[in-house]
PDB file of N, CA and C in Angstrom:
ATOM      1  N   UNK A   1       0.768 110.832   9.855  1.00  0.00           N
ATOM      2  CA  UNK A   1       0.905 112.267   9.797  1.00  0.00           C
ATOM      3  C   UNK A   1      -0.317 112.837   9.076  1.00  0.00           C
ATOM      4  N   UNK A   2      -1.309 113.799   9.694  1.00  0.00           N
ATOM      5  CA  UNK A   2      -2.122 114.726   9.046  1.00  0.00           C
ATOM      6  C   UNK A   2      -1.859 114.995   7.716  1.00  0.00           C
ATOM      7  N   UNK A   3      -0.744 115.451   7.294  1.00  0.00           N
ATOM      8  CA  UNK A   3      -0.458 116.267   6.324  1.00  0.00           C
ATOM      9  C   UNK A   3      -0.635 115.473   5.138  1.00  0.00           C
ATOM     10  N   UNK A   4       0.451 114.139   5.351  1.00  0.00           N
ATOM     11  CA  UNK A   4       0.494 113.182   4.285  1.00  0.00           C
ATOM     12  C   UNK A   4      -1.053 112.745   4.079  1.00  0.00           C
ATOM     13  N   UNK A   5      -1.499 111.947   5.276  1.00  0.00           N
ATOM     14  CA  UNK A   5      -2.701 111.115   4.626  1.00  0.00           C
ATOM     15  C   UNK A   5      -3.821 112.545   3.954  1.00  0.00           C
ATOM     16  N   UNK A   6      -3.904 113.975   4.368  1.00  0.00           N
ATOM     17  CA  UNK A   6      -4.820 114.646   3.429  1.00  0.00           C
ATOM     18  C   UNK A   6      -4.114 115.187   2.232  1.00  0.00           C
ATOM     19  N   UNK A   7      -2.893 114.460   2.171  1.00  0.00           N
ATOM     20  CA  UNK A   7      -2.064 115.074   1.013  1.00  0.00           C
ATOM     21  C   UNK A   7      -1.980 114.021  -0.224  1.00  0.00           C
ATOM     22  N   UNK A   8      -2.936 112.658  -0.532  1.00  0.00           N
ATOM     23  CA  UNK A   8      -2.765 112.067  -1.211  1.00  0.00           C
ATOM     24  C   UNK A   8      -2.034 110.255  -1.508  1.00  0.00           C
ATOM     25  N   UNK A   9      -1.322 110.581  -0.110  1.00  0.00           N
ATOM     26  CA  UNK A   9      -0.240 109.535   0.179  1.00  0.00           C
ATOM     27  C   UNK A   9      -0.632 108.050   0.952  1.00  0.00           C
ATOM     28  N   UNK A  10      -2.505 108.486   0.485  1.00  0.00           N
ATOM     29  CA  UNK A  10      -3.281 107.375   1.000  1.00  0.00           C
ATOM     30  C   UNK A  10      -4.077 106.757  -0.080  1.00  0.00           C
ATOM     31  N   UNK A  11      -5.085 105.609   0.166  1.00  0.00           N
ATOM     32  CA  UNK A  11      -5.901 105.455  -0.684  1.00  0.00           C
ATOM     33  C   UNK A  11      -7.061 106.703  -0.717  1.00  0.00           C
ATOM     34  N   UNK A  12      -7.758 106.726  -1.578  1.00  0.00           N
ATOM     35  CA  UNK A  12      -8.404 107.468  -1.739  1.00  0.00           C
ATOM     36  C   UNK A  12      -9.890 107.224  -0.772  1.00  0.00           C
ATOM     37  N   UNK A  13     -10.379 105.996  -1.052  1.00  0.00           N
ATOM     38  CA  UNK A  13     -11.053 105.496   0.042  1.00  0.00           C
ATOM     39  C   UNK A  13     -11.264 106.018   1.301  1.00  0.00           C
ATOM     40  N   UNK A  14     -10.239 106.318   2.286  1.00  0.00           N
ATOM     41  CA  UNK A  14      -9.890 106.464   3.153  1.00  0.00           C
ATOM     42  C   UNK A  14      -9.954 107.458   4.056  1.00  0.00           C
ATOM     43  N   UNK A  15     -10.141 108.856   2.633  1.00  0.00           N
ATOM     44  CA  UNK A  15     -10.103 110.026   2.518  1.00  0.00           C
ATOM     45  C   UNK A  15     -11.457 110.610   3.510  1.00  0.00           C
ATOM     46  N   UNK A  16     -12.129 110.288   2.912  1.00  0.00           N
ATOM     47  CA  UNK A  16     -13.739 111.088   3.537  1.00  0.00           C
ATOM     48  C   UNK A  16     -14.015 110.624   5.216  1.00  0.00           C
ATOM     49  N   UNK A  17     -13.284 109.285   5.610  1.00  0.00           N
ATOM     50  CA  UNK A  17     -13.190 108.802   6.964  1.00  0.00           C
ATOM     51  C   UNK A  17     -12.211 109.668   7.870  1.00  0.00           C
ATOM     52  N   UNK A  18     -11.082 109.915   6.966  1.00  0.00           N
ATOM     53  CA  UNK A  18     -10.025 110.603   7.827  1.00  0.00           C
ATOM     54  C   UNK A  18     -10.620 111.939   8.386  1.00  0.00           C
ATOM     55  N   UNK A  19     -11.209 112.941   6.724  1.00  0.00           N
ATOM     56  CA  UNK A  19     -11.552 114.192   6.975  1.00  0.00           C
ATOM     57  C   UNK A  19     -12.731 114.134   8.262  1.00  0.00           C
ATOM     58  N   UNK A  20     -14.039 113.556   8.018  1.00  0.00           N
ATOM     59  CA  UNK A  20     -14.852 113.171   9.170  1.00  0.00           C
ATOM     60  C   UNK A  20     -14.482 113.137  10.664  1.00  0.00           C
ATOM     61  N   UNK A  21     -13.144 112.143  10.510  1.00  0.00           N
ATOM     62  CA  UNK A  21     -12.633 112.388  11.726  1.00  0.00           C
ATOM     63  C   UNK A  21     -11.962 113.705  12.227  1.00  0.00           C
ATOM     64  N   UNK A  22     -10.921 114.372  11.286  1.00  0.00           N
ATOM     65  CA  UNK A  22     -10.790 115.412  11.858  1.00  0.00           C
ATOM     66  C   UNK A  22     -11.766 116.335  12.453  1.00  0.00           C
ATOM     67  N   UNK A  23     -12.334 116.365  11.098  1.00  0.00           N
ATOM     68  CA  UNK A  23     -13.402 117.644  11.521  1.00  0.00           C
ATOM     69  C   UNK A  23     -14.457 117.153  12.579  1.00  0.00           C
ATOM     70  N   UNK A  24     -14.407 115.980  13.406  1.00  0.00           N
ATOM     71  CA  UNK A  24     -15.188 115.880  14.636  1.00  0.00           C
ATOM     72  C   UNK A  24     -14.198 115.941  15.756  1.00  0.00           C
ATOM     73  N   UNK A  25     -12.778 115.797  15.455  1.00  0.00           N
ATOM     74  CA  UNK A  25     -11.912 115.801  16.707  1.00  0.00           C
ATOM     75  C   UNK A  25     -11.746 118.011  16.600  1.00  0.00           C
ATOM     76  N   UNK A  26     -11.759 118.427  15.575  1.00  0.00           N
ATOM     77  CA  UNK A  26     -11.411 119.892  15.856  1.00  0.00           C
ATOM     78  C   UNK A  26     -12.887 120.628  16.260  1.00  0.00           C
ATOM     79  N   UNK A  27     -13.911 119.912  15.504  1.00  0.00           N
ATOM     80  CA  UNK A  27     -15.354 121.017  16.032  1.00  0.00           C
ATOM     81  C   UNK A  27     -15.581 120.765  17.418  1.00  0.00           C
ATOM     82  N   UNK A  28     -15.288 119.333  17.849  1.00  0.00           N
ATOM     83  CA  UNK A  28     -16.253 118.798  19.021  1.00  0.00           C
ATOM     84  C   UNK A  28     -17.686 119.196  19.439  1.00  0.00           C
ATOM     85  N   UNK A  29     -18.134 118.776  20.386  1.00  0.00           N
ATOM     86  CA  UNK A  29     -19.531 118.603  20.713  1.00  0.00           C
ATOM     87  C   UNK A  29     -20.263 119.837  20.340  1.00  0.00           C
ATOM     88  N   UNK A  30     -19.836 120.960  20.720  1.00  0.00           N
ATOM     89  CA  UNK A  30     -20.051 122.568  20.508  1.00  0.00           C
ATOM     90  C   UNK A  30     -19.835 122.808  19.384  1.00  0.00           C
ATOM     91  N   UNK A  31     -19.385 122.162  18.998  1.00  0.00           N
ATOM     92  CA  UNK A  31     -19.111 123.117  17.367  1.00  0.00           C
ATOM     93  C   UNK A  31     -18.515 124.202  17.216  1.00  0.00           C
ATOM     94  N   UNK A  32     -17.323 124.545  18.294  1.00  0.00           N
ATOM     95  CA  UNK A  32     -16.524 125.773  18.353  1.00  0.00           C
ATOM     96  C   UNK A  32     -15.322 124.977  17.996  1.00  0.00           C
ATOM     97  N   UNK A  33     -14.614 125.727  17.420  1.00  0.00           N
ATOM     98  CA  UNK A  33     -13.281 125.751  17.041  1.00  0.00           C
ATOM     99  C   UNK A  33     -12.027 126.384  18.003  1.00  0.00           C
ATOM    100  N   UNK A  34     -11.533 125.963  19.466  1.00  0.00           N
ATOM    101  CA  UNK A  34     -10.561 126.735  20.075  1.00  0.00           C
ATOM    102  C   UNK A  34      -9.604 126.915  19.216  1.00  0.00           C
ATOM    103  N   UNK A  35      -8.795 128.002  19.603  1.00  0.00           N
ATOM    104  CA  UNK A  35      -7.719 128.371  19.533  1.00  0.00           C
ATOM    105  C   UNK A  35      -6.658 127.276  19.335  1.00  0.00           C
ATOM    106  N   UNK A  36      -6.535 126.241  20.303  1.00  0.00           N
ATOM    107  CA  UNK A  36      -5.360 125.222  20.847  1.00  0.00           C
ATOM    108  C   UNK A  36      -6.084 124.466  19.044  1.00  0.00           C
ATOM    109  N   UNK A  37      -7.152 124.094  18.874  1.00  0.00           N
ATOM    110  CA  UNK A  37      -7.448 123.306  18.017  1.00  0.00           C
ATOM    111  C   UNK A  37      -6.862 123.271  16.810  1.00  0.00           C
ATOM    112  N   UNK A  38      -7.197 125.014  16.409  1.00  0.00           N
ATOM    113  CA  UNK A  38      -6.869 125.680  14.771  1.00  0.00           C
ATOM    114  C   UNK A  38      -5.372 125.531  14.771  1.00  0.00           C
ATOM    115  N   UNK A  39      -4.553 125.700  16.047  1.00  0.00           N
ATOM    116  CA  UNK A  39      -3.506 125.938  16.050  1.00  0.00           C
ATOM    117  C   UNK A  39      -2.599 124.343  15.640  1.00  0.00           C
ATOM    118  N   UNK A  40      -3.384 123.643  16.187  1.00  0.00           N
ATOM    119  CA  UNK A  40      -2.951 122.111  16.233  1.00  0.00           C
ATOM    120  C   UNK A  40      -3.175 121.680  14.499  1.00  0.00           C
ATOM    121  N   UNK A  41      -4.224 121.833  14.409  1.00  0.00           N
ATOM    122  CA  UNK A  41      -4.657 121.995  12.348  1.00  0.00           C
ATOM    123  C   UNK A  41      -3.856 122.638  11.574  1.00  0.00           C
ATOM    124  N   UNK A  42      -4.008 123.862  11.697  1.00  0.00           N
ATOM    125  CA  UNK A  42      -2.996 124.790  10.715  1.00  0.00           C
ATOM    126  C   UNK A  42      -1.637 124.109  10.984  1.00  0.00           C
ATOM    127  N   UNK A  43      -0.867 123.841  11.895  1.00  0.00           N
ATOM    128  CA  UNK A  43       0.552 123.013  11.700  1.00  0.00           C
ATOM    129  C   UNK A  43       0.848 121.848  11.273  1.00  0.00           C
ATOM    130  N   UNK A  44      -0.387 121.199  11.311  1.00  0.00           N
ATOM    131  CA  UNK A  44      -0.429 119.787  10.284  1.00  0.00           C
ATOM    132  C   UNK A  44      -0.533 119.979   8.926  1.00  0.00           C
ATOM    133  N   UNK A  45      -1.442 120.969   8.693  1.00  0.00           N
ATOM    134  CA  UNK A  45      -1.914 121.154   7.105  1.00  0.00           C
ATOM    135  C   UNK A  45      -0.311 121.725   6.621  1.00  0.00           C
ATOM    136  N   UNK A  46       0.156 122.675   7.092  1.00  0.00           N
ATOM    137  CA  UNK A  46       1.410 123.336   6.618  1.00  0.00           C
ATOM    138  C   UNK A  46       2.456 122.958   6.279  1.00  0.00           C
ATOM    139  N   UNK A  47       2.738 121.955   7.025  1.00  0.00           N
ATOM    140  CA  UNK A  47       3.996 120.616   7.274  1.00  0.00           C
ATOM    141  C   UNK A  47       4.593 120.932   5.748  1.00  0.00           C
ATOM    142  N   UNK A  48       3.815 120.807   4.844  1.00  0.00           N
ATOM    143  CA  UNK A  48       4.507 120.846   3.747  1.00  0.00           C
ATOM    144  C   UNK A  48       4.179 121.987   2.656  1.00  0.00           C
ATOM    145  N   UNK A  49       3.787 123.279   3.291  1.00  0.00           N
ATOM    146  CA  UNK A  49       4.047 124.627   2.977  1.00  0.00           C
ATOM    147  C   UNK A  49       2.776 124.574   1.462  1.00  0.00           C
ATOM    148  N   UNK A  50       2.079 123.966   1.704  1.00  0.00           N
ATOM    149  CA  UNK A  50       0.698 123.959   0.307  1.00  0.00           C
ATOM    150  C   UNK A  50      -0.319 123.000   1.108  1.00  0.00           C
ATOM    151  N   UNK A  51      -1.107 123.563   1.216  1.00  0.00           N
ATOM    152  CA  UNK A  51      -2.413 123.617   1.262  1.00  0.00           C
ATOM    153  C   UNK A  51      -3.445 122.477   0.110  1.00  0.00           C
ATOM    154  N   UNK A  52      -3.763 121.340   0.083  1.00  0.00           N
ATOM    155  CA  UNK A  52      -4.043 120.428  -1.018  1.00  0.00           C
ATOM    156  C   UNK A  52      -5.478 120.765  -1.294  1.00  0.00           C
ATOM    157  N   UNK A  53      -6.354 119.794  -2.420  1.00  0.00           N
ATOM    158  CA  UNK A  53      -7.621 120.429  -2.568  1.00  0.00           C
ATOM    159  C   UNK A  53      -8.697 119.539  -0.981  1.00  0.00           C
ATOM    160  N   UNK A  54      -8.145 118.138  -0.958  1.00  0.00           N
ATOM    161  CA  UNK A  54      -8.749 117.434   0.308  1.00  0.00           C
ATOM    162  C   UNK A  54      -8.361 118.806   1.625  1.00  0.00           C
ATOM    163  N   UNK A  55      -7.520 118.953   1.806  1.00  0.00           N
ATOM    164  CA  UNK A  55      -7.224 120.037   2.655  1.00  0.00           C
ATOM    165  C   UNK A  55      -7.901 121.011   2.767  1.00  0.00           C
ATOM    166  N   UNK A  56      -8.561 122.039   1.365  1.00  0.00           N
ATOM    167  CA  UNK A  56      -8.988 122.727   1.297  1.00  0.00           C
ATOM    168  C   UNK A  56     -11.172 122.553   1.700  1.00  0.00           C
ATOM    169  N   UNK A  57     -10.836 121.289   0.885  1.00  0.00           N
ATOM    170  CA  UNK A  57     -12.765 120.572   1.132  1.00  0.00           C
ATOM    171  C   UNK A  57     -13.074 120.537   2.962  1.00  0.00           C
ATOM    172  N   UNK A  58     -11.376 120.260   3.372  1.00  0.00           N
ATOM    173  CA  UNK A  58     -11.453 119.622   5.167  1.00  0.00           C
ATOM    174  C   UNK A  58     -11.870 121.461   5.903  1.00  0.00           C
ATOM    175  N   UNK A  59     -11.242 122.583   5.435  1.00  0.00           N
ATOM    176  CA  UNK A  59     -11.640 124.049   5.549  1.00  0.00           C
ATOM    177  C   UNK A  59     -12.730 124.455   5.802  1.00  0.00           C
ATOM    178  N   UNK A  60     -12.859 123.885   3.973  1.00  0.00           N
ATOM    179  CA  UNK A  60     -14.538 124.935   3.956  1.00  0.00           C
ATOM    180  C   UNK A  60     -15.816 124.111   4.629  1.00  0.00           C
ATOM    181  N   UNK A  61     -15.244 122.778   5.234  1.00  0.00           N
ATOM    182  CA  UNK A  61     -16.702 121.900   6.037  1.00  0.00           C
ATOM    183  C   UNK A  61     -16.056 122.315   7.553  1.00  0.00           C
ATOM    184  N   UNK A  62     -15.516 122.662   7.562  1.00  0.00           N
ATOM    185  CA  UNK A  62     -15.512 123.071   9.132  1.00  0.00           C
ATOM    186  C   UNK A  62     -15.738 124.506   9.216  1.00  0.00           C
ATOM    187  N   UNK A  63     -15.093 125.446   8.230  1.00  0.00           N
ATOM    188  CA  UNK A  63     -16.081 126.664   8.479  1.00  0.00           C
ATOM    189  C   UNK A  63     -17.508 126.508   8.353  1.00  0.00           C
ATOM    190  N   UNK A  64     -17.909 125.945   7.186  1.00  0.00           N
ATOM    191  CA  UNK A  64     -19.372 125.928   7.293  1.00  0.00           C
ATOM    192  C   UNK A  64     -19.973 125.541   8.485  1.00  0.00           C
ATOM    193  N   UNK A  65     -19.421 124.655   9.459  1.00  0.00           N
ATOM    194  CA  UNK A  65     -20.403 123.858  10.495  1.00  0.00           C
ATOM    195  C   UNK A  65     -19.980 124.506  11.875  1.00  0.00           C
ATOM    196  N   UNK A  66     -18.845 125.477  11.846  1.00  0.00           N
ATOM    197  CA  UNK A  66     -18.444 125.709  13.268  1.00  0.00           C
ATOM    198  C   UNK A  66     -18.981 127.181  13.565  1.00  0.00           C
ATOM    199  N   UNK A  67     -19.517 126.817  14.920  1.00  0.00           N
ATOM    200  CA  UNK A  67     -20.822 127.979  15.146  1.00  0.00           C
ATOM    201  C   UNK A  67     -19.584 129.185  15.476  1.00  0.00           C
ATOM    202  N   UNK A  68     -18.457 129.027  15.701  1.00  0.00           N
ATOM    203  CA  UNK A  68     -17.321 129.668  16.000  1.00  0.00           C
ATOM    204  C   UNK A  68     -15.968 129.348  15.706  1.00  0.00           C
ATOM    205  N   UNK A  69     -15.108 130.072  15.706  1.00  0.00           N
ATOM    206  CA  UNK A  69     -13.561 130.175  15.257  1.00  0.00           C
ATOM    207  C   UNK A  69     -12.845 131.043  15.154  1.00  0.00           C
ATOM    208  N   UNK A  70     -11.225 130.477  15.670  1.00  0.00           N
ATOM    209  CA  UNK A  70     -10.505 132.215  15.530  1.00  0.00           C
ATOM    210  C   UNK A  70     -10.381 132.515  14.632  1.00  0.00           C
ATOM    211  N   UNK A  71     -10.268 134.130  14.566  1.00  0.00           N
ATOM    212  CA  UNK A  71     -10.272 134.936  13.487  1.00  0.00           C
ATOM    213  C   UNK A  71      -9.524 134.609  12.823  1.00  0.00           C
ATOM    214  N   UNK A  72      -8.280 134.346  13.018  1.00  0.00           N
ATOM    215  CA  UNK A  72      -7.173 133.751  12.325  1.00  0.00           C
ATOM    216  C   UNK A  72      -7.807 132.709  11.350  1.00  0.00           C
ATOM    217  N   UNK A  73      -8.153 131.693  11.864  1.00  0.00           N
ATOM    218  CA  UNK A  73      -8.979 130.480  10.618  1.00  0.00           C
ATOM    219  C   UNK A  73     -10.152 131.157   9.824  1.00  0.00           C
ATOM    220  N   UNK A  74     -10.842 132.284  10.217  1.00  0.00           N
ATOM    221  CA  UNK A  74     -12.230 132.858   9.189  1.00  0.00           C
ATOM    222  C   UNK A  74     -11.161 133.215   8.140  1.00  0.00           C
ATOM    223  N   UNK A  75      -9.958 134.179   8.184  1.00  0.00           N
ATOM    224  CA  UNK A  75      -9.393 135.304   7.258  1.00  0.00           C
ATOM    225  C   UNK A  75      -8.316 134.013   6.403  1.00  0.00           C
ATOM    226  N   UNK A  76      -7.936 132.750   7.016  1.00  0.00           N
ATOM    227  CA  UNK A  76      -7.184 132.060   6.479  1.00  0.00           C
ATOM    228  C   UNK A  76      -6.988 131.875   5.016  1.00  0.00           C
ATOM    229  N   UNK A  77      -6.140 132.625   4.296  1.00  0.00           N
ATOM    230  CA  UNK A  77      -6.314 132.188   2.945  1.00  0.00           C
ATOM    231  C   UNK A  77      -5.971 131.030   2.367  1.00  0.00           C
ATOM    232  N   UNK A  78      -6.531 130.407   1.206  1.00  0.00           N
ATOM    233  CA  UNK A  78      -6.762 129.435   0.945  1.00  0.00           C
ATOM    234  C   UNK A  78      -6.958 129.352  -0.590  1.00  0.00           C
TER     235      UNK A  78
END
């Protein structure tokens, strides 16, 4: 489950491989962020209604790198 392994419930190790991976399965080649994507993210991260700080690091590197995204994920508070 998304939620757990960026929620701590892993080694720590493990951590910077997982995020990497997400954030290359949600930017993909383009570096846009669809809709279907954020939507698929935001319901993993939520699962357990808080937002963690790995969660939050997995955010701000995909805003930084995605040449695009829905508005919904720019205004996302955090």
């Amino acid at each position: 489950d998304v939620n757990n392994l960026l929620s701590g419930h892993h080694p720590a190790s493990f951590a910077p491989v997982f995020v990497e991976t997400i954030k290359t399965f949600v930017l993909g080649a383009d570096k846009v962020i669809e809709a279907e994507k954020w939507d698929w993210l935001k319901h993993n991260l939520l699962k357990d209604h808080h937002i963690d700080d790995l969660e939050k690091e997995l955010l701000a590197g995909l805003r930084a790198e995605a040449k695009s995204m829905p508005d919904e994920m720019r205004h996302f508070a955090i």
